[in-house]
C-alpha atoms as a PDB file:
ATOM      1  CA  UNK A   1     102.389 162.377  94.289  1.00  0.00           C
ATOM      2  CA  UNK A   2     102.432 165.726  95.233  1.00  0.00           C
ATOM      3  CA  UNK A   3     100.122 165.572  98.112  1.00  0.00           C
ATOM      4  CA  UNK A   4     102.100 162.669  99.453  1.00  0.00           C
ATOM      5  CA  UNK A   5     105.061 164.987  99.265  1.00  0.00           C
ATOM      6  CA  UNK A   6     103.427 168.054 101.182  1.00  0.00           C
ATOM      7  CA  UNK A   7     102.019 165.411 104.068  1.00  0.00           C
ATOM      8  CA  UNK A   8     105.340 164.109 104.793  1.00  0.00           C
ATOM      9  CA  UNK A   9     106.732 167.110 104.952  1.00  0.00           C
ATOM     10  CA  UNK A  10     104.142 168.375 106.902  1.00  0.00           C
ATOM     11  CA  UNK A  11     104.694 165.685 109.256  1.00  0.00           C
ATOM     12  CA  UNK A  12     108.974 166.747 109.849  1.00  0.00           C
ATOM     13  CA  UNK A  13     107.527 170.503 110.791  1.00  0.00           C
ATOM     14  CA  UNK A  14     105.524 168.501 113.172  1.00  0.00           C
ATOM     15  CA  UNK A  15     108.087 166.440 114.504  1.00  0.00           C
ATOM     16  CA  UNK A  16     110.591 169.245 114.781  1.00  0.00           C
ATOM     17  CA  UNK A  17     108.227 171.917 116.283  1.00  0.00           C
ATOM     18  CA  UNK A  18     107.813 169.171 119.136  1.00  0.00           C
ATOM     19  CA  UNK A  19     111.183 168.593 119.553  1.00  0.00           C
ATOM     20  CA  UNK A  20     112.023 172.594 120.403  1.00  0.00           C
ATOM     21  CA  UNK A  21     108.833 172.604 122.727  1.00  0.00           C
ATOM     22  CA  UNK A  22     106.401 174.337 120.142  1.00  0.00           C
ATOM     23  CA  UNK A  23     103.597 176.440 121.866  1.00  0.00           C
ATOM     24  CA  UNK A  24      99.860 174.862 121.444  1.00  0.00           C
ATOM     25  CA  UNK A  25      98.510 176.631 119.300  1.00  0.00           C
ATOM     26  CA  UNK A  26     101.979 176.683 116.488  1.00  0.00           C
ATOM     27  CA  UNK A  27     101.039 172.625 117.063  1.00  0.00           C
ATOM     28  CA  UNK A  28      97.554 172.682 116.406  1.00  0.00           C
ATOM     29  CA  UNK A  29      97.674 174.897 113.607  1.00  0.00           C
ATOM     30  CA  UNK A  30     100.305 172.242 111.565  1.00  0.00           C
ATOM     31  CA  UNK A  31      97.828 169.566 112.617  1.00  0.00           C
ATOM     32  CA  UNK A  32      95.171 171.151 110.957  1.00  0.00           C
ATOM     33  CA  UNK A  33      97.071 171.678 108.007  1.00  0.00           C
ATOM     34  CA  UNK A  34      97.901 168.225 108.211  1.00  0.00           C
ATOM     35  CA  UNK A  35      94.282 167.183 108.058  1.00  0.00           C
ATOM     36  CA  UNK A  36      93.731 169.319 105.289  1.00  0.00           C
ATOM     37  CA  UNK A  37      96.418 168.052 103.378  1.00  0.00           C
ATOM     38  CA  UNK A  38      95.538 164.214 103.977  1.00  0.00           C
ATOM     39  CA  UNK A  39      92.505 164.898 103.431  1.00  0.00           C
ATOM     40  CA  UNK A  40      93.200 166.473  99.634  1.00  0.00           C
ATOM     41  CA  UNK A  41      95.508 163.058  99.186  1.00  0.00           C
ATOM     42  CA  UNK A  42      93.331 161.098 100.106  1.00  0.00           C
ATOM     43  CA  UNK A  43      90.401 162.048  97.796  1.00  0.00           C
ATOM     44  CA  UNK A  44      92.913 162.273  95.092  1.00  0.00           C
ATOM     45  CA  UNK A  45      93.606 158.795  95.378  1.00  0.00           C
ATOM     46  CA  UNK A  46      90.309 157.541  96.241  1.00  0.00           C
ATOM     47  CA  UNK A  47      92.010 154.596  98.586  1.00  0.00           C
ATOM     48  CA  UNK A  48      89.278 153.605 100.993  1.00  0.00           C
ATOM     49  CA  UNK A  49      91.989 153.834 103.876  1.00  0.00           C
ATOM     50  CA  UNK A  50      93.414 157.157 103.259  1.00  0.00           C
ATOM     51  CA  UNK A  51      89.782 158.414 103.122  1.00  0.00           C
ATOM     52  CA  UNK A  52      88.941 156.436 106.273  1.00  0.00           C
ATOM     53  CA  UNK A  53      92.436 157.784 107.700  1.00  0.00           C
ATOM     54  CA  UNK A  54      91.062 161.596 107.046  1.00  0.00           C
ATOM     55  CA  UNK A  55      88.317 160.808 108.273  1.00  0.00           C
ATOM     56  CA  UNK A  56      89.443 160.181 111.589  1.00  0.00           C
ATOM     57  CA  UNK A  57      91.977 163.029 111.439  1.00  0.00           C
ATOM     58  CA  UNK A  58      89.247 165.759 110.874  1.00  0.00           C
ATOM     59  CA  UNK A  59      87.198 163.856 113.484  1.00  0.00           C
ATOM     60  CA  UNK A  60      89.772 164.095 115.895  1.00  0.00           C
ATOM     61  CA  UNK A  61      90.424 167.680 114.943  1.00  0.00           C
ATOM     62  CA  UNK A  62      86.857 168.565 115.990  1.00  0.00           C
ATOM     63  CA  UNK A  63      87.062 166.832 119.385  1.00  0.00           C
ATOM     64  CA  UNK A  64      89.683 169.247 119.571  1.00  0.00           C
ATOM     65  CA  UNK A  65      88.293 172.236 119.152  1.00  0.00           C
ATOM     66  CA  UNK A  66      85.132 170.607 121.316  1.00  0.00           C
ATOM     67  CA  UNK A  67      88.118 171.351 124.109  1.00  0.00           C
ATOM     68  CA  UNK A  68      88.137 168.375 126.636  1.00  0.00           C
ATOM     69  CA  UNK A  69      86.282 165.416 126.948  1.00  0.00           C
ATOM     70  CA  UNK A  70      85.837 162.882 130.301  1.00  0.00           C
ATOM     71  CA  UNK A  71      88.134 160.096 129.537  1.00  0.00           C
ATOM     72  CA  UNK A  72      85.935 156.495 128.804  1.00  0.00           C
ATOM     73  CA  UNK A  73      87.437 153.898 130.056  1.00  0.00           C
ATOM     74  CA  UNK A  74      86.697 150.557 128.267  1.00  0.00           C
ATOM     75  CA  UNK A  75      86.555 147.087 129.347  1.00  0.00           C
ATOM     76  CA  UNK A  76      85.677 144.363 132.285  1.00  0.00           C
ATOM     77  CA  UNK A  77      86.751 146.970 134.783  1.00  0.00           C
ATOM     78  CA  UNK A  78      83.670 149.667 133.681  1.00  0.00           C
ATOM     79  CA  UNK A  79      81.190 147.747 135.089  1.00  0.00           C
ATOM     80  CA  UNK A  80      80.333 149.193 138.288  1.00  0.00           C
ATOM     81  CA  UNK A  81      79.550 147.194 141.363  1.00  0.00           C
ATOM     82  CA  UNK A  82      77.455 148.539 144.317  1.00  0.00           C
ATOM     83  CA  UNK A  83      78.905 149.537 147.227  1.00  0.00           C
ATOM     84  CA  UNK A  84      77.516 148.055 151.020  1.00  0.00           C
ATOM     85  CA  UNK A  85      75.023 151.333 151.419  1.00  0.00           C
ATOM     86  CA  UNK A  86      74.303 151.897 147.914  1.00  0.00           C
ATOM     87  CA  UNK A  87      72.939 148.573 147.703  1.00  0.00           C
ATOM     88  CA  UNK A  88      71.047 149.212 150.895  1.00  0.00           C
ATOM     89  CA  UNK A  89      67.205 150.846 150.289  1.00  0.00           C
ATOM     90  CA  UNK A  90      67.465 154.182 151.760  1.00  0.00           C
ATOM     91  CA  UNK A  91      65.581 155.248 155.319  1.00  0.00           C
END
């Protein structure tokens, strides 16, 4: 019960740094608490979905610290379609 306790409150510090404009870094560094934290809850309750959920969390920490990734657009409109001189065999 106590981890549930420290990950909602870790979640208010969240929510209020944003609302007064937090720098970066004072954000990221409550995430990764956060993940920590979920992550310790998670185990100690050994729910499939709050391990799946922390999971995710530290995966999305390390695209994080990766720094930025080309956005991947899914769906019908990925498939790309020739152009007129693409098409055409080069000369």
């Amino acid at each position: 019960m106590e981890e549930a306790r420290a990950v909602l409150a870790r979640l208010e510090r969240i929510e209020t740094l944003e609302r007064e404009g937090a720098a970066v870094p004072s954000l990221l560094a409550e995430l990764r608490e956060l993940v920590s934290e979920a992550s310790e809850w998670a185990e100690r309750e050994r729910d499939p979905r709050a391990r799946e959920a922390a999971v995710a969390l530290a995966e999305a920490e390390r695209a994080a610290d990766a720094g930025p990734q080309p956005v991947r657009l899914r769906g019908s409109h990925e498939t790309l379609l020739p152009s007129a001189p693409a098409a055409a065999p080069f000369e």
